[in-house]
PDB file of N, CA and C in Angstrom:
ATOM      1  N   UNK A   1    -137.730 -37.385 131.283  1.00  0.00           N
ATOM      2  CA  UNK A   1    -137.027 -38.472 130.619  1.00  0.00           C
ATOM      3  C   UNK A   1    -135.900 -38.954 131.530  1.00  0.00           C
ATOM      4  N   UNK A   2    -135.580 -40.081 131.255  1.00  0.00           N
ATOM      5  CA  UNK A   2    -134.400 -40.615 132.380  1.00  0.00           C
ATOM      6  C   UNK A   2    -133.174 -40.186 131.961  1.00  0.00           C
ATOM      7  N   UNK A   3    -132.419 -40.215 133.125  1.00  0.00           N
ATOM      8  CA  UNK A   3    -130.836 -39.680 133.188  1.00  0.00           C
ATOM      9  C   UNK A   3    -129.934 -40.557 132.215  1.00  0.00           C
ATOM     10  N   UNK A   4    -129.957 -41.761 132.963  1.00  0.00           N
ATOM     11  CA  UNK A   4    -129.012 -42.613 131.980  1.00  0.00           C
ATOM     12  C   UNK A   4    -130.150 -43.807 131.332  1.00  0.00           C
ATOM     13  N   UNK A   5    -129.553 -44.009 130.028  1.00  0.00           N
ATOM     14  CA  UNK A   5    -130.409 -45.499 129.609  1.00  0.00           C
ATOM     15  C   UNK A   5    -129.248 -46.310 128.775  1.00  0.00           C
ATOM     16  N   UNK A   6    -129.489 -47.216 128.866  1.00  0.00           N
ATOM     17  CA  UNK A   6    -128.427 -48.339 128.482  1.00  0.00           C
ATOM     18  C   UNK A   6    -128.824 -49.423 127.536  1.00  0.00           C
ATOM     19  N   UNK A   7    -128.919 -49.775 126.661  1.00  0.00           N
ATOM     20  CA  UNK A   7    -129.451 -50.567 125.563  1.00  0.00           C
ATOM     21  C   UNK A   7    -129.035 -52.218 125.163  1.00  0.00           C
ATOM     22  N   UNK A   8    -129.162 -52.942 125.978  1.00  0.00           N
ATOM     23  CA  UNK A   8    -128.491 -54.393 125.549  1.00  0.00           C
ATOM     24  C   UNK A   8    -129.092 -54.903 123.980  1.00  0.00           C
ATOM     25  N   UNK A   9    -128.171 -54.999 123.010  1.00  0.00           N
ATOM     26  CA  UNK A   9    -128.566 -55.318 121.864  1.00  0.00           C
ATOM     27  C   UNK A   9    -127.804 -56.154 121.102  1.00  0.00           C
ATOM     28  N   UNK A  10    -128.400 -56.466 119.823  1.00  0.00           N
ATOM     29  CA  UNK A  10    -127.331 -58.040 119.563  1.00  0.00           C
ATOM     30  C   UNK A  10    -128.055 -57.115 117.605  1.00  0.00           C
ATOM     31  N   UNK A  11    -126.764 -56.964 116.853  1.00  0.00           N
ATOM     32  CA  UNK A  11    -127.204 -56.786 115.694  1.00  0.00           C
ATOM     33  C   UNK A  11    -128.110 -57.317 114.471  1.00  0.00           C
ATOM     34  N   UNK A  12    -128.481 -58.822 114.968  1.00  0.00           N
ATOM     35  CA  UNK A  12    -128.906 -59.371 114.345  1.00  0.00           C
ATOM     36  C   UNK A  12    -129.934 -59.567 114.597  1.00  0.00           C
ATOM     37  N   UNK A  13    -130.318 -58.979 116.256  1.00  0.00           N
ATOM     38  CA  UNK A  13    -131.676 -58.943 116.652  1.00  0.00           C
ATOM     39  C   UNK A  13    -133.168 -57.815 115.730  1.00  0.00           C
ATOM     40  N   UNK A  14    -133.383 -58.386 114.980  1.00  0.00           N
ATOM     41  CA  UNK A  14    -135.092 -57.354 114.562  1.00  0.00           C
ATOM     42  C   UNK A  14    -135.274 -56.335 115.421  1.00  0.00           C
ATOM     43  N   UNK A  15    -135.959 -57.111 116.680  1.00  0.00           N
ATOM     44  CA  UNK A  15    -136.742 -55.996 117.690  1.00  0.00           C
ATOM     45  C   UNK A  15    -135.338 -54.933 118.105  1.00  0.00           C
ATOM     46  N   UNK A  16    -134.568 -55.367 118.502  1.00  0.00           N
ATOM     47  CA  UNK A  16    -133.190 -54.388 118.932  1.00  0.00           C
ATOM     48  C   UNK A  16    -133.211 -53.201 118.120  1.00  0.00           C
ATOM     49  N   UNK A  17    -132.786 -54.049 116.782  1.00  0.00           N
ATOM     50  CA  UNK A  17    -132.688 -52.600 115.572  1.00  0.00           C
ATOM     51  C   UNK A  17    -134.535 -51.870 115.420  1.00  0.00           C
ATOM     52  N   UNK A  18    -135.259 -52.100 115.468  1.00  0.00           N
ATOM     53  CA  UNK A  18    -136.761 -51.484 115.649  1.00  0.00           C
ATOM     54  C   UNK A  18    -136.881 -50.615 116.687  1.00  0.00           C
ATOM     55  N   UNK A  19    -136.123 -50.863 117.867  1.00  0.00           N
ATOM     56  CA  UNK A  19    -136.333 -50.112 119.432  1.00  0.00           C
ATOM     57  C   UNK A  19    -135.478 -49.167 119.251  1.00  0.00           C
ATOM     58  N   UNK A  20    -134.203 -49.269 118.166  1.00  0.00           N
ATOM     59  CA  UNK A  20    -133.046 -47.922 118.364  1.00  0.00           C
ATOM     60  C   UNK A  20    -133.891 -47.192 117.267  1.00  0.00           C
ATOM     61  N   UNK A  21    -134.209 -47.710 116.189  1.00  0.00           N
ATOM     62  CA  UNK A  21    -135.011 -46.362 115.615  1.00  0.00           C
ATOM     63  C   UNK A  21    -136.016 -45.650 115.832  1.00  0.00           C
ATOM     64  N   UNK A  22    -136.544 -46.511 116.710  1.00  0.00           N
ATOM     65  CA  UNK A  22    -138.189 -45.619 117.822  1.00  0.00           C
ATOM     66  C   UNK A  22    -136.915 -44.423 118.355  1.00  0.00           C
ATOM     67  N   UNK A  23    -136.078 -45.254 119.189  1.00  0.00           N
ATOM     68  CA  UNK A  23    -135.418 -44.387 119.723  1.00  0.00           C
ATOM     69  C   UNK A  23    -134.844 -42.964 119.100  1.00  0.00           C
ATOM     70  N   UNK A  24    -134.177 -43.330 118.432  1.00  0.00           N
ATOM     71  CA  UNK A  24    -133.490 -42.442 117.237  1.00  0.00           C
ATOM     72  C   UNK A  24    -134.663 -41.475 117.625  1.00  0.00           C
ATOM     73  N   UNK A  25    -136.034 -41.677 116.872  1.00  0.00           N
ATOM     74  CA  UNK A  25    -136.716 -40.907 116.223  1.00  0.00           C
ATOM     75  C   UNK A  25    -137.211 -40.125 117.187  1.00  0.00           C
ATOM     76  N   UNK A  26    -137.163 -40.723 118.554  1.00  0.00           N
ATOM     77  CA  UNK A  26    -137.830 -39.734 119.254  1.00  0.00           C
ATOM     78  C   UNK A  26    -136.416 -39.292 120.277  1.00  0.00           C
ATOM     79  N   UNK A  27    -135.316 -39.211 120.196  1.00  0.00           N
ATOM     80  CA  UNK A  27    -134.252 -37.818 120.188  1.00  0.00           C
ATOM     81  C   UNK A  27    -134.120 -39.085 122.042  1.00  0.00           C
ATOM     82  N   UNK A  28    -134.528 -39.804 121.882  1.00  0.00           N
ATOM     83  CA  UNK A  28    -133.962 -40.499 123.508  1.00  0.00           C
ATOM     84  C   UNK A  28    -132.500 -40.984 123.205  1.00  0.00           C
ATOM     85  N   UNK A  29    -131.840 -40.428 124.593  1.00  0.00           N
ATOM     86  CA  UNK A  29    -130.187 -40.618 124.314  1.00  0.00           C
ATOM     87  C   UNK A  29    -130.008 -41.967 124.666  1.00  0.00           C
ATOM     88  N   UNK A  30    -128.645 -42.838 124.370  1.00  0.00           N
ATOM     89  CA  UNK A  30    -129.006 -44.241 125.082  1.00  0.00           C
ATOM     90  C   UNK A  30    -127.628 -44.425 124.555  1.00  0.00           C
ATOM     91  N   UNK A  31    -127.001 -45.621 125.381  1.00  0.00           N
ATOM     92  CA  UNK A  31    -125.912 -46.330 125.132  1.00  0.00           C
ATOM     93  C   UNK A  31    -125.909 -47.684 124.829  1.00  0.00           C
ATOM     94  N   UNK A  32    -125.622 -48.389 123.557  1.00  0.00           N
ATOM     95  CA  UNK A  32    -125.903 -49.123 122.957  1.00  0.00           C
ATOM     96  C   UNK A  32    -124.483 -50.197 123.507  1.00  0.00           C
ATOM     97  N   UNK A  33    -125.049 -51.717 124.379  1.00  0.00           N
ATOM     98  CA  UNK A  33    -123.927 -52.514 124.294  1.00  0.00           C
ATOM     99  C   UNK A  33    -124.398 -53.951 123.999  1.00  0.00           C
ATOM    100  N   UNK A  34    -123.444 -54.160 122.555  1.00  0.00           N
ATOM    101  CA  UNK A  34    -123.793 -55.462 121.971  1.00  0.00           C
ATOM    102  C   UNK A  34    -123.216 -56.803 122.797  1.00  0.00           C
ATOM    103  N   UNK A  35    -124.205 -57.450 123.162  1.00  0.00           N
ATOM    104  CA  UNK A  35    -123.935 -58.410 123.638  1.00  0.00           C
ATOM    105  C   UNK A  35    -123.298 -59.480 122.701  1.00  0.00           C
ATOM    106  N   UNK A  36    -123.308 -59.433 121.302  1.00  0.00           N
ATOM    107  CA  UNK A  36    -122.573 -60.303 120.529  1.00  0.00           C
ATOM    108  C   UNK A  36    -120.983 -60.229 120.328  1.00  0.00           C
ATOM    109  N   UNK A  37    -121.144 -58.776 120.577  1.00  0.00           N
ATOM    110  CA  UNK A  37    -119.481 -57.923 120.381  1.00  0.00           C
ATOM    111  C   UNK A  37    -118.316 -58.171 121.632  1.00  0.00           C
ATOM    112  N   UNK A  38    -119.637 -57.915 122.858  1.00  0.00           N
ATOM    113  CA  UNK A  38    -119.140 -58.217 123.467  1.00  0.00           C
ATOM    114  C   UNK A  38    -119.187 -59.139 124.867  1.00  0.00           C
ATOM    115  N   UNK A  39    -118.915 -60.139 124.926  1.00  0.00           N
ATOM    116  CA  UNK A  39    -119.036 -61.109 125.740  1.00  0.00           C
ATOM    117  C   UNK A  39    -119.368 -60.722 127.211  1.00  0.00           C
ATOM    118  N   UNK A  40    -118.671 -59.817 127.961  1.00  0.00           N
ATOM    119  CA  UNK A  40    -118.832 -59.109 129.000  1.00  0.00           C
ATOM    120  C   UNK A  40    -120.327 -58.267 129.005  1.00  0.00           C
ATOM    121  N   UNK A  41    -120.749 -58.199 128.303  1.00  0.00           N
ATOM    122  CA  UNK A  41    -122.359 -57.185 128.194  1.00  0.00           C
ATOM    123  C   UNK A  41    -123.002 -58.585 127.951  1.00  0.00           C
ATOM    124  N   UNK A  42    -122.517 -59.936 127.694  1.00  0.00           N
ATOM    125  CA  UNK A  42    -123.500 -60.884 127.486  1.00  0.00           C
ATOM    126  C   UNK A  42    -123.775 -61.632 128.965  1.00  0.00           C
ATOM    127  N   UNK A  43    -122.518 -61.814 129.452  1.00  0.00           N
ATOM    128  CA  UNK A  43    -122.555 -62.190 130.898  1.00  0.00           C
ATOM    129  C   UNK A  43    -123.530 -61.203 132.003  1.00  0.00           C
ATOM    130  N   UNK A  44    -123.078 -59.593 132.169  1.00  0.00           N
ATOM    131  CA  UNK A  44    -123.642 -58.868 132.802  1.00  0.00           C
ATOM    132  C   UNK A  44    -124.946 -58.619 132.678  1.00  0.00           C
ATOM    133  N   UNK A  45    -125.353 -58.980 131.400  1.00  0.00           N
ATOM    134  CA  UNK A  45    -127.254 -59.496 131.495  1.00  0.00           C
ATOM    135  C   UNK A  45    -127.989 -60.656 131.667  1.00  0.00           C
ATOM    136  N   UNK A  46    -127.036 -61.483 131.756  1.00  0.00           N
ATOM    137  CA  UNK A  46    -127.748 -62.933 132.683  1.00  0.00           C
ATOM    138  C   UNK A  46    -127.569 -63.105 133.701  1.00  0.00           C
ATOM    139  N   UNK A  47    -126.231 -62.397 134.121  1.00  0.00           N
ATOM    140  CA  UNK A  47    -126.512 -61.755 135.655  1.00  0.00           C
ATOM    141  C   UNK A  47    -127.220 -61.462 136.084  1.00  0.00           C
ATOM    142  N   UNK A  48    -127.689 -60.177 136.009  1.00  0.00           N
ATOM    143  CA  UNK A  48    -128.534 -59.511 135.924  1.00  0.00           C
ATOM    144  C   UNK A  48    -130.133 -60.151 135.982  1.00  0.00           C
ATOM    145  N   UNK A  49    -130.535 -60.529 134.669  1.00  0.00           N
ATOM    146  CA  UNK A  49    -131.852 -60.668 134.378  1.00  0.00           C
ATOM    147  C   UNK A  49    -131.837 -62.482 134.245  1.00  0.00           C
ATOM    148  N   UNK A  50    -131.415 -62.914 134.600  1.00  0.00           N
ATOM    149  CA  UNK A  50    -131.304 -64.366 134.362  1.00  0.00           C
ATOM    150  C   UNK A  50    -131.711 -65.102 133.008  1.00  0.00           C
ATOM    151  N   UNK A  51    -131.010 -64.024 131.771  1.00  0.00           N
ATOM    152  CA  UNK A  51    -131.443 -64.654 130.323  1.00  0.00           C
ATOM    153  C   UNK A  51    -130.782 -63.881 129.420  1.00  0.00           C
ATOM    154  N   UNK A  52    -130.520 -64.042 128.026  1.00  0.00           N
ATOM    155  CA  UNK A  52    -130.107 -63.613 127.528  1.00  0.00           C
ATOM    156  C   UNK A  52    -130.928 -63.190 126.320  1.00  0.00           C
ATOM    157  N   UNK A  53    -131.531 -62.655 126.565  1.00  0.00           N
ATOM    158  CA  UNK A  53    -133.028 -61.979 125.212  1.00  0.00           C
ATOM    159  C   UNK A  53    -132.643 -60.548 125.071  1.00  0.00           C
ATOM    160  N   UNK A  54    -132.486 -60.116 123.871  1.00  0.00           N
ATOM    161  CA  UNK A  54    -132.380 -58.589 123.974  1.00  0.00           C
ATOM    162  C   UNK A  54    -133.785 -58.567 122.851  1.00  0.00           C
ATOM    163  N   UNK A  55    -133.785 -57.265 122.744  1.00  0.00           N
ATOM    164  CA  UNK A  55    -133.178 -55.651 123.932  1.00  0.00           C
ATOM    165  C   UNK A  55    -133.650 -55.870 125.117  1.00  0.00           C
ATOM    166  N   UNK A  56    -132.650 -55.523 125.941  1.00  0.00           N
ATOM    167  CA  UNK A  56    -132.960 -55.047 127.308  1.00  0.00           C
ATOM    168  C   UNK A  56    -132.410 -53.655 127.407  1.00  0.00           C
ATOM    169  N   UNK A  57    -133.668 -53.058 128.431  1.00  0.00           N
ATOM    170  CA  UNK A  57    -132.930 -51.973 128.636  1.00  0.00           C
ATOM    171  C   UNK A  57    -132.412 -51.435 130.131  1.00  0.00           C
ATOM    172  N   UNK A  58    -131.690 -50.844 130.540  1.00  0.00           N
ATOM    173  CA  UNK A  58    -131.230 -50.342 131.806  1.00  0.00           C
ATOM    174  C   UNK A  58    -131.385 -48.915 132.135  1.00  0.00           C
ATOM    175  N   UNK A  59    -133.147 -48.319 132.599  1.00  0.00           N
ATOM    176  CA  UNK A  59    -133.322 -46.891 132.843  1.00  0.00           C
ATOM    177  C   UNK A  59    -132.681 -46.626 134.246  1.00  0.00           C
ATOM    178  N   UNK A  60    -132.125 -45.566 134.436  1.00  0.00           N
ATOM    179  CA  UNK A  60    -131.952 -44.922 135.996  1.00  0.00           C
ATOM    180  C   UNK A  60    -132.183 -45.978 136.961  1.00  0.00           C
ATOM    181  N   UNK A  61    -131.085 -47.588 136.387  1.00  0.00           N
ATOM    182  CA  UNK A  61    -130.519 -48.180 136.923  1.00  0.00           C
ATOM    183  C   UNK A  61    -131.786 -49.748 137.346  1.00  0.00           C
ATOM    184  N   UNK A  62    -132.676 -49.127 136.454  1.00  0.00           N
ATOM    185  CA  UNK A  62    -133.948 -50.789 136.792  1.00  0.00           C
ATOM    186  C   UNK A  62    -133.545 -51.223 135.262  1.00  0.00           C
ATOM    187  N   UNK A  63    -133.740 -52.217 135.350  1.00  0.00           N
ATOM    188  CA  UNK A  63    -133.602 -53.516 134.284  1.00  0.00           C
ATOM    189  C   UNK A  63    -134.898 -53.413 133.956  1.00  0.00           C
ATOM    190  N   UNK A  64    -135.409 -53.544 132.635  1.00  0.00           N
ATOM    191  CA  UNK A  64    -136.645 -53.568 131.736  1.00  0.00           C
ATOM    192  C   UNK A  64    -136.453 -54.031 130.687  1.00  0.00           C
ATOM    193  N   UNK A  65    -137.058 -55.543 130.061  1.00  0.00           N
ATOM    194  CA  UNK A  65    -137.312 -56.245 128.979  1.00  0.00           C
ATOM    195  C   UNK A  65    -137.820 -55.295 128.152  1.00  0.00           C
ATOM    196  N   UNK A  66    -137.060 -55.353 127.033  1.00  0.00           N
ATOM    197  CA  UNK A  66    -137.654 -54.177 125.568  1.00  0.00           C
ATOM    198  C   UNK A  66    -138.229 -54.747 124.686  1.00  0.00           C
ATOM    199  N   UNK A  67    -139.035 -55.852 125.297  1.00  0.00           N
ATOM    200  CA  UNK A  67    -139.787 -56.431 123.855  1.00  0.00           C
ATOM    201  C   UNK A  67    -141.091 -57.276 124.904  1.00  0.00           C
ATOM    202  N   UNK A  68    -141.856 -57.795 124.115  1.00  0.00           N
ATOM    203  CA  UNK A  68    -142.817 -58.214 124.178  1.00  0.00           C
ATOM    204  C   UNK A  68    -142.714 -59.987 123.867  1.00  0.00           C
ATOM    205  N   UNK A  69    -142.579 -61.206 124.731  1.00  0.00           N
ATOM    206  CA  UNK A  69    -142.469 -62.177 124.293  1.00  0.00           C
ATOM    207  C   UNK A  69    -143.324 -62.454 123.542  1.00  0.00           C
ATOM    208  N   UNK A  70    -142.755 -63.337 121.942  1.00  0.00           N
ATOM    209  CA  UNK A  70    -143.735 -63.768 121.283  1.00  0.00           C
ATOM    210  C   UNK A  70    -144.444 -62.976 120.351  1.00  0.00           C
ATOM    211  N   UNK A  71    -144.531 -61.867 120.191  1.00  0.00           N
ATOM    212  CA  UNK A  71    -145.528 -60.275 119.892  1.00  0.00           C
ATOM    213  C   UNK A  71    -143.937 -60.289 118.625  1.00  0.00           C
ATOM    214  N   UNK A  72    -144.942 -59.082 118.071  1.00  0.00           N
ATOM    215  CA  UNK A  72    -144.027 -58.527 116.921  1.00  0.00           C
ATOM    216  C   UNK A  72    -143.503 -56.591 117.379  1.00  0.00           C
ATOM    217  N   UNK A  73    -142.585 -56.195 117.367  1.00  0.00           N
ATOM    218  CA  UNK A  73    -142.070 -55.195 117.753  1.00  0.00           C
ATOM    219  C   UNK A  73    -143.251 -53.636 117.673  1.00  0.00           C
ATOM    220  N   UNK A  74    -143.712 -53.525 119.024  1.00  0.00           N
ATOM    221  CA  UNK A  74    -144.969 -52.731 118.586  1.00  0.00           C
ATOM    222  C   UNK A  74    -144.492 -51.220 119.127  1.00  0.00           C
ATOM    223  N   UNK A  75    -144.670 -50.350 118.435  1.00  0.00           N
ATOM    224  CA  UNK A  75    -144.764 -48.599 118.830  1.00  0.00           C
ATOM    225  C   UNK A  75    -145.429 -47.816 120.182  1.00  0.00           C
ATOM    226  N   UNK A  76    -146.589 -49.115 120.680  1.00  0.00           N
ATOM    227  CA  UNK A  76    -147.474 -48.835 121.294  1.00  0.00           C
ATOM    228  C   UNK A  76    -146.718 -49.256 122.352  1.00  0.00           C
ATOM    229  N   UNK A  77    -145.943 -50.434 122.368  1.00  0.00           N
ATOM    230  CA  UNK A  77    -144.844 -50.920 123.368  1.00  0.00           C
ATOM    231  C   UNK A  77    -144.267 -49.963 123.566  1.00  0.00           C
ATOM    232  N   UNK A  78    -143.325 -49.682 122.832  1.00  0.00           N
ATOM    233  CA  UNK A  78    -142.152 -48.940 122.806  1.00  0.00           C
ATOM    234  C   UNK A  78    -142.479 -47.508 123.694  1.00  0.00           C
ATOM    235  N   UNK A  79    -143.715 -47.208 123.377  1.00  0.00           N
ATOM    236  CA  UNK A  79    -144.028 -45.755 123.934  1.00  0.00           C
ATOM    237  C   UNK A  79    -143.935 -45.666 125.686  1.00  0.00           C
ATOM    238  N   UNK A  80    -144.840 -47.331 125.295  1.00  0.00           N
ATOM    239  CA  UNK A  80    -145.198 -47.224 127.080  1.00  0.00           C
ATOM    240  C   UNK A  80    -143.554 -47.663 127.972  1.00  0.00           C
ATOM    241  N   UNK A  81    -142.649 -47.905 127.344  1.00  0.00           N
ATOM    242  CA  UNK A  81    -141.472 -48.168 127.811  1.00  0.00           C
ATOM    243  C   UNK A  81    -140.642 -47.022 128.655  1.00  0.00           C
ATOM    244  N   UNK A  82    -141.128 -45.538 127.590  1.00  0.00           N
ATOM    245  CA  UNK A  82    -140.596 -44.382 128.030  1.00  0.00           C
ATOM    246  C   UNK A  82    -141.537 -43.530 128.653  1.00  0.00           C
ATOM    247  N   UNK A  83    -142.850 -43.802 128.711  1.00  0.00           N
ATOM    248  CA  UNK A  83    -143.445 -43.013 129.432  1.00  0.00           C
ATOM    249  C   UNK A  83    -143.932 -42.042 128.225  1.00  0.00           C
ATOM    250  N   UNK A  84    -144.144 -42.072 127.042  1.00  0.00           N
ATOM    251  CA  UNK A  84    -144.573 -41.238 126.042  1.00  0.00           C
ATOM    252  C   UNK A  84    -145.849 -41.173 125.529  1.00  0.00           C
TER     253      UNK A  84
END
């Protein structure tokens, strides 16, 4: 499992809150920063990824889209995200 993971999320996002309870459930540690809360986590991911779509996530420092454009929040995703 990876060292650090980092969670770009926006509370009002569906898929966001769907990806922390995959998460939750399967005991993966992660640091959750709302890009709504906070403006600075909103900038540093369009930096970054040139958009502002969450979840994104940040494993052992690669940038990875946590959702599926268009698609509805899938398990089967989520798995292949962590390698599970």
């Amino acid at each position: 499992m990876a060292d650090t993971i980092i969670l770009y999320s926006a509370k009002l996002c569906g898929d966001c809150q769907n990806l922390k309870r995959f998460m939750d459930a399967n005991n993966i540690a992660y640091e959750t920063r709302d890009i709504r809360e906070n403006p600075e986590y909103a900038k540093e991911l369009e930096e970054k990824t040139g958009k502002l779509g969450v979840p994104y996530l940040v494993i052992d420092g690669e940038w990875i889209r946590g959702y599926q454009p268009r698609q509805p929040f899938s398990e089967d995703f989520a798995r292949s995200l962590f390698g599970l």
